[in-house]
Protein backbone atom coordinates (compact mmCIF):
# COMPACT_ATOMS: atom_id res chain seq x y z
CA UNK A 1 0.00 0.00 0.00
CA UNK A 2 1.50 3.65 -1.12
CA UNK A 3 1.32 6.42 0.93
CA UNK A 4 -1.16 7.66 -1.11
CA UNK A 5 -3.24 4.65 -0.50
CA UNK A 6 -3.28 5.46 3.26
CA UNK A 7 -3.67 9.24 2.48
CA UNK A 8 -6.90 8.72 0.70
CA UNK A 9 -7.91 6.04 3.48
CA UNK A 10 -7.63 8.42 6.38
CA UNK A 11 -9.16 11.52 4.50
CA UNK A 12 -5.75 13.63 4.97
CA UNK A 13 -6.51 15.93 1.79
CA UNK A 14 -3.01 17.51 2.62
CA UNK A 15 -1.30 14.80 2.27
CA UNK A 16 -3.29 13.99 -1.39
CA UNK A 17 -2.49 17.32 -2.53
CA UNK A 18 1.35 17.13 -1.41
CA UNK A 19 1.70 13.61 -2.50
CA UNK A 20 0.23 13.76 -5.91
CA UNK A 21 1.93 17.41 -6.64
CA UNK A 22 5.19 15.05 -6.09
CA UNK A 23 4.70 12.87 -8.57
CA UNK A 24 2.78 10.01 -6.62
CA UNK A 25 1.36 8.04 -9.39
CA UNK A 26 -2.45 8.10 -8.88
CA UNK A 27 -3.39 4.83 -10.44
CA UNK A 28 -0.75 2.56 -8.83
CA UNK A 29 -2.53 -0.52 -6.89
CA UNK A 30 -2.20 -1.84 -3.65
CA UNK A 31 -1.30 -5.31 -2.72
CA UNK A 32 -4.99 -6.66 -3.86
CA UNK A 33 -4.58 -4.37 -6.62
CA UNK A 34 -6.81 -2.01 -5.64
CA UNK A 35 -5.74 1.79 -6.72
CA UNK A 36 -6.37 4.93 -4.48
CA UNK A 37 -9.99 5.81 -6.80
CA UNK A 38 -11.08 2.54 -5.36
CA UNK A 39 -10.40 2.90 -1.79
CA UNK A 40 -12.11 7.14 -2.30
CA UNK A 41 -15.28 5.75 -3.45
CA UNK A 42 -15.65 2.80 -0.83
CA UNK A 43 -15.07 5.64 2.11
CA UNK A 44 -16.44 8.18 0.87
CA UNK A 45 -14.03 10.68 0.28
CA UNK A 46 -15.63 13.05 -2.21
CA UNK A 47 -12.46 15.42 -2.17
CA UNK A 48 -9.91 12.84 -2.30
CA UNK A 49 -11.91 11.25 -5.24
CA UNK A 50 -12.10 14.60 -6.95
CA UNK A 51 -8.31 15.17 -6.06
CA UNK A 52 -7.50 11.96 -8.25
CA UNK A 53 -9.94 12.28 -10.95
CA UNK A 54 -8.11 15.89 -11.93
CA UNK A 55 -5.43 13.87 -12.38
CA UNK A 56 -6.86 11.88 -14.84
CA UNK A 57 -10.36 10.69 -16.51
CA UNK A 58 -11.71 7.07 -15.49
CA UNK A 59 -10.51 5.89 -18.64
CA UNK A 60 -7.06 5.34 -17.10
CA UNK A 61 -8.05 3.86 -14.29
CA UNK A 62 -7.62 -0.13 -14.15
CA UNK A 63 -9.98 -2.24 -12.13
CA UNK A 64 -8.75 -4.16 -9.22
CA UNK A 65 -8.40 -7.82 -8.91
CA UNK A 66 -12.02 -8.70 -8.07
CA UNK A 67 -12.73 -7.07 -11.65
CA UNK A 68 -14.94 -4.26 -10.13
CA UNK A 69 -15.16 -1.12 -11.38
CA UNK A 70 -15.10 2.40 -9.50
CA UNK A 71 -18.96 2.29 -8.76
CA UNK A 72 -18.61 -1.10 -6.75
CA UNK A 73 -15.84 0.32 -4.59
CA UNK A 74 -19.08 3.50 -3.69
CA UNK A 75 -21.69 0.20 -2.84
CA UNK A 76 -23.40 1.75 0.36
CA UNK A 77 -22.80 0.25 3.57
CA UNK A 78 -21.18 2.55 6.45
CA UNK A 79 -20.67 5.72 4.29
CA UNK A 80 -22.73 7.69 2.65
CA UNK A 81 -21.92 7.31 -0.73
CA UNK A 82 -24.66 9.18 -2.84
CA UNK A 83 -22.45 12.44 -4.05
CA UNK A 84 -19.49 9.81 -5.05
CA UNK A 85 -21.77 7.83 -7.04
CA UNK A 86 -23.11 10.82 -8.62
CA UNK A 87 -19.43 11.85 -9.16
CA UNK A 88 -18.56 8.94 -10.84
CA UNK A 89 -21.14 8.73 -13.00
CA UNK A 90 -21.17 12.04 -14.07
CA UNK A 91 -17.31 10.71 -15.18
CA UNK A 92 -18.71 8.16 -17.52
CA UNK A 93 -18.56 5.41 -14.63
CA UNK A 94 -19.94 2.47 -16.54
CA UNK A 95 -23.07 1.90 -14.81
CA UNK A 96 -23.69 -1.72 -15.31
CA UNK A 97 -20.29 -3.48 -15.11
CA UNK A 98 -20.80 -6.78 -13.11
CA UNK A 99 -17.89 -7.78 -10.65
CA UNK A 100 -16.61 -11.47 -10.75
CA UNK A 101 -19.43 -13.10 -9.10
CA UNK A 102 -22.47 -11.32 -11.50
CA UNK A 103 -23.54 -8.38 -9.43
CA UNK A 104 -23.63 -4.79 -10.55
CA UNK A 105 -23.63 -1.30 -8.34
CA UNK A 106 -27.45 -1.54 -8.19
CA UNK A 107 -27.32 -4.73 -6.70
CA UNK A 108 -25.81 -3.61 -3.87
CA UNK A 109 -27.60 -0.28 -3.66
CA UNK A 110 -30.62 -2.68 -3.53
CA UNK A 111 -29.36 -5.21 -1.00
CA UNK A 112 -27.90 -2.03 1.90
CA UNK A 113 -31.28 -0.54 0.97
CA UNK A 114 -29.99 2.64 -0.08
CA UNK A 115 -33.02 4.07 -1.71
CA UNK A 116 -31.40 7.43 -3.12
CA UNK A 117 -28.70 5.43 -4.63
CA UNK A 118 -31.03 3.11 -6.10
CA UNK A 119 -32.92 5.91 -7.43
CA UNK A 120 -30.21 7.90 -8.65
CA UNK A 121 -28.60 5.02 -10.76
CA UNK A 122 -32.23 3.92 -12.29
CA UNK A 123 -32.39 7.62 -13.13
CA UNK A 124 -28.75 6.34 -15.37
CA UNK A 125 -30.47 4.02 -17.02
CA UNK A 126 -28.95 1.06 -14.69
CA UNK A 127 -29.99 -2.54 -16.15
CA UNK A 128 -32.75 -3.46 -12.75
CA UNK A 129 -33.31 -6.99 -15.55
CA UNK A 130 -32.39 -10.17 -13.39
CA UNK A 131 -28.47 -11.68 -12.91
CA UNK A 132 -27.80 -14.59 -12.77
CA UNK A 133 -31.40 -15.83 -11.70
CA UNK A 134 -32.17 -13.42 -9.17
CA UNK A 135 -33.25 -9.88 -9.50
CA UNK A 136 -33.05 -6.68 -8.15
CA UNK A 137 -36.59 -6.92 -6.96
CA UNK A 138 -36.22 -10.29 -5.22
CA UNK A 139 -33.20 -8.65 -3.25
CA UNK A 140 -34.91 -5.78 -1.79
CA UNK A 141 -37.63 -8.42 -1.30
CA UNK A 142 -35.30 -11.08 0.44
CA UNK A 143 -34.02 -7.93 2.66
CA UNK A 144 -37.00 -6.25 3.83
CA UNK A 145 -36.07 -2.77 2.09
CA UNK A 146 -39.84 -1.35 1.54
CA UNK A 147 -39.01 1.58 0.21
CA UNK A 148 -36.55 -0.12 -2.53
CA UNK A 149 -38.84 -2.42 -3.25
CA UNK A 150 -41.44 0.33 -3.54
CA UNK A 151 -38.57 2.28 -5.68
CA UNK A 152 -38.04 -0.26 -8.34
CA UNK A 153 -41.28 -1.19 -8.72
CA UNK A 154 -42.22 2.72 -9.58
CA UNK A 155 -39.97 2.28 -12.20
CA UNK A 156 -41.89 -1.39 -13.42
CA UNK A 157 -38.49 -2.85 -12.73
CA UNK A 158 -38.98 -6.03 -13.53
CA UNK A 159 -42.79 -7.82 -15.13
CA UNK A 160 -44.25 -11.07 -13.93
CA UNK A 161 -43.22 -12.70 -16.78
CA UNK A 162 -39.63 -12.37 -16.05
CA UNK A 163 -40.62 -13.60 -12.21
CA UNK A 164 -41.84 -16.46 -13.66
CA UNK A 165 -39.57 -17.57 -16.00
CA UNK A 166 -36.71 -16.91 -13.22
CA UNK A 167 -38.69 -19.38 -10.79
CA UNK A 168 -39.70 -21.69 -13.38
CA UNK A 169 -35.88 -21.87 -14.56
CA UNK A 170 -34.77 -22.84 -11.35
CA UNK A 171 -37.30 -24.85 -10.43
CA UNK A 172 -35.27 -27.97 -10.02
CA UNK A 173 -32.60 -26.14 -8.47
CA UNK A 174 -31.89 -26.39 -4.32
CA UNK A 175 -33.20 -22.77 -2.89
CA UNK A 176 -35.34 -21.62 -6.32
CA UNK A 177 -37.74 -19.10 -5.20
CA UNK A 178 -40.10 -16.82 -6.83
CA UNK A 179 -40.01 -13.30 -5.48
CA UNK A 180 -42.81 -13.46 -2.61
CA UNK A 181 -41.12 -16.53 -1.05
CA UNK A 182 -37.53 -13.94 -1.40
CA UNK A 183 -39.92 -11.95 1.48
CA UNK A 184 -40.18 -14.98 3.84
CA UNK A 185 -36.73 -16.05 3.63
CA UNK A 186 -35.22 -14.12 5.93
CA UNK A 187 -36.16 -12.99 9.92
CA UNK A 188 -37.99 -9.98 9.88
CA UNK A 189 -41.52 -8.72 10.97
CA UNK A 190 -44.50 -9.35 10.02
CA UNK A 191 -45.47 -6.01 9.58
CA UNK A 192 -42.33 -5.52 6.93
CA UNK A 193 -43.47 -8.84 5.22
CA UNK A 194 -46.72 -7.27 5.06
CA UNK A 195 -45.67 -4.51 3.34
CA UNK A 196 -43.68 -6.05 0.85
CA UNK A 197 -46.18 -8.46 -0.15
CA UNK A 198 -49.20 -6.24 -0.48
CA UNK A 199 -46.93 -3.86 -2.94
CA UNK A 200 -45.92 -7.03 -4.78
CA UNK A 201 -49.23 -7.83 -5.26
CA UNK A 202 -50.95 -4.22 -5.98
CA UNK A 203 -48.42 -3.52 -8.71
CA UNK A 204 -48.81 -7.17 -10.17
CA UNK A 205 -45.49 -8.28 -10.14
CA UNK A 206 -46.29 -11.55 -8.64
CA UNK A 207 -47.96 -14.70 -8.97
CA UNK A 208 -49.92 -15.08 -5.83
CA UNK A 209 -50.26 -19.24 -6.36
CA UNK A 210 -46.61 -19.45 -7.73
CA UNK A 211 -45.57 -22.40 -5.11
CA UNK A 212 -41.83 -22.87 -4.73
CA UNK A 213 -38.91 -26.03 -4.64
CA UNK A 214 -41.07 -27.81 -1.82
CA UNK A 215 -44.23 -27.85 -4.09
CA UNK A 216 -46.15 -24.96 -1.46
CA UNK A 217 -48.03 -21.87 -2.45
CA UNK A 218 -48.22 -18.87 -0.21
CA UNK A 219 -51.11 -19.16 0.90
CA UNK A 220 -50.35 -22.98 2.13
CA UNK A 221 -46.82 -21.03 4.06
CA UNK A 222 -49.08 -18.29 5.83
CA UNK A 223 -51.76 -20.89 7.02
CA UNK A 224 -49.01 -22.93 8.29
CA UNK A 225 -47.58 -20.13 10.43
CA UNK A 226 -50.87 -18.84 11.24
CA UNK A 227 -50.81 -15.35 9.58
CA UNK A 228 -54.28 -14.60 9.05
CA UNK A 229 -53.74 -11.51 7.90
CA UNK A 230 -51.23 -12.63 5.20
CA UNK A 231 -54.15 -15.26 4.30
CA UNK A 232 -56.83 -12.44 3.43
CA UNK A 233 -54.44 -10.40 1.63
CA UNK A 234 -53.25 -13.34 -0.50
CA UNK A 235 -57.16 -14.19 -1.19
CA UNK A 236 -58.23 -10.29 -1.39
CA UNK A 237 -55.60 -10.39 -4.63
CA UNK A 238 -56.55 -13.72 -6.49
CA UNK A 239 -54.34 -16.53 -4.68
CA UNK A 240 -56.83 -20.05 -5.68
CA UNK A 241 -58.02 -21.53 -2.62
CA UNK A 242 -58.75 -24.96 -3.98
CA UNK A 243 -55.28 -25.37 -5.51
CA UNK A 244 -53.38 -28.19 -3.31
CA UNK A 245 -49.65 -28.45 -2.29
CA UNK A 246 -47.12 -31.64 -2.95
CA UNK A 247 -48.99 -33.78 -0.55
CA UNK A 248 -52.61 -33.17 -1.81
CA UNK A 249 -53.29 -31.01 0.73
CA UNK A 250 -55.76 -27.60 1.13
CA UNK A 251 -54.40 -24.63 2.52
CA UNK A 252 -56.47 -25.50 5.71
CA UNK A 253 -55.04 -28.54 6.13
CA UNK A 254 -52.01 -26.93 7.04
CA UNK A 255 -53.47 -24.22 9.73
CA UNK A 256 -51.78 -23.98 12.72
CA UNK A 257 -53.58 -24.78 15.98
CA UNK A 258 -52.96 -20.79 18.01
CA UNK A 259 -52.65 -18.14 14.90
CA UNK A 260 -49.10 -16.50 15.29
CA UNK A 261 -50.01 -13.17 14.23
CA UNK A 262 -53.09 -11.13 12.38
CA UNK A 263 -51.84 -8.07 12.33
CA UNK A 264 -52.94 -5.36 9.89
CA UNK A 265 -51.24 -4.00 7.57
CA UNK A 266 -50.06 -0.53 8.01
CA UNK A 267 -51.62 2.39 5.23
């Protein structure tokens, strides 16, 4: 790691300054082979990042080792990385490179549930289409992000014809899921399941009897845990109650003795 490195890292603009009026080459990479642009973004060191882009335009500037580009390095998690992103892009950042493993900058705007970034790199034109199987949509699903989920579907991210050929693709794959089951896969309340759901299912984005890897519909998972609520609001929006699960059974075979929870859903 350069001094420059640990400049940037520790927001010490006076050291930038002095460092790269000395010659301090502003694209040399660390030991992972990350480079100083890279480690501005991820903290979210507007000046430092403005510092090094006078020094040059993104065009020089490599990628590091994990093949992610200057966006992935402003994903929001601790900082608030908003003004870098809109830095970058407004630098030609290329909005939709994918890192090694498939997942772009909205991804991970999506999955911290940063809604302003999300916003802000729809409003670029980012590609919200699904990756690998999974898409935007079922992450902020999956995560309990309301207001992302709310977000992307604003912008009719992604149709329930794409849901459903994602789920029916990966139907005979170990953890397939269409995007309601993405809301019950993870510990959170009812009240943000709720949520989710009912915007799901008032912007039609979701196929209320679309049963998952286990052969069970929604409406057989919320009478099996009890949520009455979830049960009317599945019903209120088309779910079939004479369709059966795997083992031939109603969805009222499957009630739980002591409902869990039938609370209402927030306005």
């Amino acid at each position: 790691m350069t001094p420059l490195h640990r400049a940037v890292i520790y927001s010490n603009q006076v050291a930038d300054e002095m460092l790269l009026s000395a010659g301090a080459s502003s694209v040399a990479p660390d030991e992972k082979g990350f480079q100083p642009i890279h480690w501005a973004a991820g903290k979210g060191r507007l000046e430092c990042l403005q510092l090094l882009l006078n020094k040059g335009s993104l065009e020089r500037i490599l990628t590091g080792r994990s093949h992610q580009g200057e966006l992935h390095f402003a994903r929001p998690r601790k900082y608030g990385q908003y003004d870098v992103a809109k830095r970058l892009l407004s630098e030609g950042a290329d909005i939709n490179m994918s890192e090694i493993r498939g997942a772009t900058s909205l991804f991970w705007a999506v999955k911290y549930g940063r809604t302003a970034v999300v916003q802000l790199l729809l409003d670029h034109e980012a590609n919200p289409q699904p990756l690998g199987g999974k898409s935007p949509l079922h992450t902020a699903a999956g995560e309990g992000h309301v207001d992302v989920a709310r977000v992307l579907l604003g912008y009719l991210a992604i149709s329930l014809t794409d849901i459903t050929a994602v789920h029916q693709s990966q139907r005979r794959r170990k953890g397939a899921t269409s995007v309601l089951y993405r809301c019950f896969s993870k510990m959170k309340s009812i009240q943000t399941i709720l949520i989710i759901v009912q915007c799901l299912l008032d912007y039609g984005t979701t196929d209320p009897d679309l049963c998952n890897d286990r052969g069970e519909m929604p409406l057989h998972w919320a009478a099996s845990r009890g949520f009455g609520t979830m049960i009317s609001l599945l019903v209120d929006h088309g779910a079939d109650v004479s369709l059966r699960d795997s083992e031939g059974r109603f969805f009222t075979d499957r009630r739980v003795d002591e409902p869990s929870s039938f609370l209402s859903i927030p306005s």
